[in-house]
Protein backbone atom coordinates (compact mmCIF):
# COMPACT_ATOMS: atom_id res chain seq x y z
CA UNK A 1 15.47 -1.95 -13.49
CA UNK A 2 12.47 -0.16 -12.65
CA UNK A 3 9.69 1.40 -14.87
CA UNK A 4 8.43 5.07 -14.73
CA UNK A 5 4.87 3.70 -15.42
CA UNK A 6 2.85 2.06 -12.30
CA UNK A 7 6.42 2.82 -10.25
CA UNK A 8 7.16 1.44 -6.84
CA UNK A 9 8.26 4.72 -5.72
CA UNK A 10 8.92 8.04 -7.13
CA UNK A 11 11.13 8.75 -9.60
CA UNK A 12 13.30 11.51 -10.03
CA UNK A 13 13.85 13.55 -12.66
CA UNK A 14 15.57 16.68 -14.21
CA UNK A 15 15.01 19.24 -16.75
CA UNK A 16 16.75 22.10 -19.20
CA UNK A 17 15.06 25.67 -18.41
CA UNK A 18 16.99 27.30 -21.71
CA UNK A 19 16.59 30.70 -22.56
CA UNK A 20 18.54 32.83 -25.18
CA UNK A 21 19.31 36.54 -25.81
CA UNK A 22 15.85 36.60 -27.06
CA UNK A 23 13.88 35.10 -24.17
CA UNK A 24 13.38 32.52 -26.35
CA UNK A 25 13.21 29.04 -24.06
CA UNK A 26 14.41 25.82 -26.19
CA UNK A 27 11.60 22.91 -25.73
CA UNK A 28 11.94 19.46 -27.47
CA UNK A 29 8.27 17.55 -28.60
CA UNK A 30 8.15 14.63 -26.57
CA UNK A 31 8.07 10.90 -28.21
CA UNK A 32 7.12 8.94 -25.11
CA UNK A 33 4.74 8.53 -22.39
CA UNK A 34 3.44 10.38 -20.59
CA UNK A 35 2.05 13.24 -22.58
CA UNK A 36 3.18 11.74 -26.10
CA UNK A 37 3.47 14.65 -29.09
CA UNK A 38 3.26 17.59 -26.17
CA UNK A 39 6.04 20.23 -25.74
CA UNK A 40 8.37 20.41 -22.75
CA UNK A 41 11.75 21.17 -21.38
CA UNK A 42 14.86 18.75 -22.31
CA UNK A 43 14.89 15.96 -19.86
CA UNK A 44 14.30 12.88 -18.53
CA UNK A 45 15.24 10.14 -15.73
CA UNK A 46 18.16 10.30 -13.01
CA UNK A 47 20.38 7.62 -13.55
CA UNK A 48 21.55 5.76 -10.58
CA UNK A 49 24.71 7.36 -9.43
CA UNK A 50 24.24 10.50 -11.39
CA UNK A 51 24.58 13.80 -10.02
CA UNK A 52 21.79 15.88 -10.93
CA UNK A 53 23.46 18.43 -12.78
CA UNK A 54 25.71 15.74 -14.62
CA UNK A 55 22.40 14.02 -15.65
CA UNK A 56 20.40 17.70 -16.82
CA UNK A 57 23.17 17.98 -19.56
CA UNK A 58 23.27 14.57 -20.10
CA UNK A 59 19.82 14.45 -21.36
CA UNK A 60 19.78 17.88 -23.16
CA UNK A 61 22.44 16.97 -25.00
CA UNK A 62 20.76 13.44 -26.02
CA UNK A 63 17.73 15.18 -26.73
CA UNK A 64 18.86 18.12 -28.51
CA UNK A 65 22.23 17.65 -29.63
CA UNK A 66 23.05 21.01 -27.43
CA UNK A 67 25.54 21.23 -24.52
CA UNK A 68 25.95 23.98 -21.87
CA UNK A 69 26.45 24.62 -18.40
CA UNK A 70 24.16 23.96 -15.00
CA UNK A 71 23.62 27.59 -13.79
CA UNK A 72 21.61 27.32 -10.88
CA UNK A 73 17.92 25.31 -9.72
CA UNK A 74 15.14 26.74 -11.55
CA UNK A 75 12.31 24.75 -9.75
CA UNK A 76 11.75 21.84 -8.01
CA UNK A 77 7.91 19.88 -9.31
CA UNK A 78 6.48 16.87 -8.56
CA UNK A 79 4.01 15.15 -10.78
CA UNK A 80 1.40 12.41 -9.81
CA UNK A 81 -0.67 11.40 -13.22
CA UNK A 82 -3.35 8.26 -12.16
CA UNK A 83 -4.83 6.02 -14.50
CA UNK A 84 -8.79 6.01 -14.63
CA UNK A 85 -9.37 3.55 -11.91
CA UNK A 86 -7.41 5.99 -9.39
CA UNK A 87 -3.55 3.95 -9.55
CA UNK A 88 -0.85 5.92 -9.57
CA UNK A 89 0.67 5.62 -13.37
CA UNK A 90 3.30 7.92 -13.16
CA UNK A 91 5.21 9.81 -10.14
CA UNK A 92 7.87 12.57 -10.99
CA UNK A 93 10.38 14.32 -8.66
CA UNK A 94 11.27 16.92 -11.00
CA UNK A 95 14.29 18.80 -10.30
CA UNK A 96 14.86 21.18 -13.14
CA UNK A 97 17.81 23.62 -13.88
CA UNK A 98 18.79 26.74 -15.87
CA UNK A 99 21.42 26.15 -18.47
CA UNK A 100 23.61 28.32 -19.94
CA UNK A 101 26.71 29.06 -22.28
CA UNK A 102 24.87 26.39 -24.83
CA UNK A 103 26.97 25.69 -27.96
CA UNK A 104 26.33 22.73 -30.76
CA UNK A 105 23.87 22.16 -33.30
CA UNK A 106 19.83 21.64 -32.65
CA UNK A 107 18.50 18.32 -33.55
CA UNK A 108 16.21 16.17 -32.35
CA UNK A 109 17.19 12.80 -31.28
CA UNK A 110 16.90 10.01 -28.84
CA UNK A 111 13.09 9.72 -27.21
CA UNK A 112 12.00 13.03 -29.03
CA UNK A 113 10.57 13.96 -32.20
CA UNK A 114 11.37 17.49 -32.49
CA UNK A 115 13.42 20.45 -31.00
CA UNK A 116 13.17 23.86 -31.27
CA UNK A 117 12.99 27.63 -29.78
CA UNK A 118 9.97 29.50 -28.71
CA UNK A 119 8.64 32.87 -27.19
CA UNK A 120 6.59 32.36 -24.63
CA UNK A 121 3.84 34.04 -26.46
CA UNK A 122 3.92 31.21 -29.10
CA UNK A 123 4.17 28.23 -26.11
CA UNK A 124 0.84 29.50 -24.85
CA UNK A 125 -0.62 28.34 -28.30
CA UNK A 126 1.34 24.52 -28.27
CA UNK A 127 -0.01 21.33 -26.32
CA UNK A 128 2.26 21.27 -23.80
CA UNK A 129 3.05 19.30 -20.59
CA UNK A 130 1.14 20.38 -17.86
CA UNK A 131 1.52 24.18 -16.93
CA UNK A 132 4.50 24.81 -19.00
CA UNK A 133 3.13 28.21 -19.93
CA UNK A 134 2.74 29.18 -16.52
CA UNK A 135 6.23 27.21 -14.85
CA UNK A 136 8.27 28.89 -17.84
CA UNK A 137 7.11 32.55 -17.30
CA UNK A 138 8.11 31.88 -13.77
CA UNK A 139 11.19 30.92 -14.59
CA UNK A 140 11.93 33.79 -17.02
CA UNK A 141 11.05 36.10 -14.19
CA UNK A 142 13.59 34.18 -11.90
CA UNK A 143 16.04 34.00 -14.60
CA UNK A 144 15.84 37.60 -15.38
CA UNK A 145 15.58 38.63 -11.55
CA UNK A 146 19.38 36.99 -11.30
């Protein structure tokens, strides 16, 4: 099995773009590497044989304890993060998705250490993964644009 950190190749990815009736977007507050104790998106690693969408509500509902349904490609990211003598440490495909029709109850499990909803007025005051102030208004324009 390979590693995410100091990867042969790249490795894909998915994530949760979840908004409610508020424009609130759900994030989770992540437990691993990379970016340790920063907010993001549900999420996490393809598994080999998974299709994408299978694998985005996979991990949301690991993370959050939340299922829904895939409703469409939100973006599609990559992410190259290189340790201080210039090595690649990490190297993301990140194909993430809008979910809908979300039903269960929010908790935080597996690799995170909290879960909850958020305006995007109060993400612009969290440490977050890179740019997620700026990728989620994008998306709320997309999603609203549908």
């Amino acid at each position: 099995m390979s590693s995410a950190e100091y990867p042969e190749r790249p490795v894909v990815a998915v994530g949760a773009v979840v908004f409610d009736a508020d424009d609130r977007v759900l994030l989770i507050q992540r437990g691993r590497p990379p970016a340790v104790g920063a907010w993001s998106i549900p999420g996490g690693k393809v598994e080999l044989g998974e299709a994408l969408e299978a694998a985005v509500l996979r991990e949301m509902s690991e993370e959050t304890g939340l299922s829904g349904r895939c409703a469409g490609l939100c973006e599609l990211l990559e992410r190259v993060l290189r340790d201080d003598a210039g090595k690649v440490r990490f190297h993301y495909v990140l194909v993430d998705y809008f979910v809908t029709d979300v039903t269960g109850t929010l908790a935080p499990a597996g690799d995170v250490t909290a879960v909850r909803w958020y305006t995007l007025a109060e993400v612009a005051t969290l440490t977050t993964t890179t740019d997620l102030p700026g990728f989620l208004s994008r998306a709320l324009q997309r999603w609203r644009s549908r």
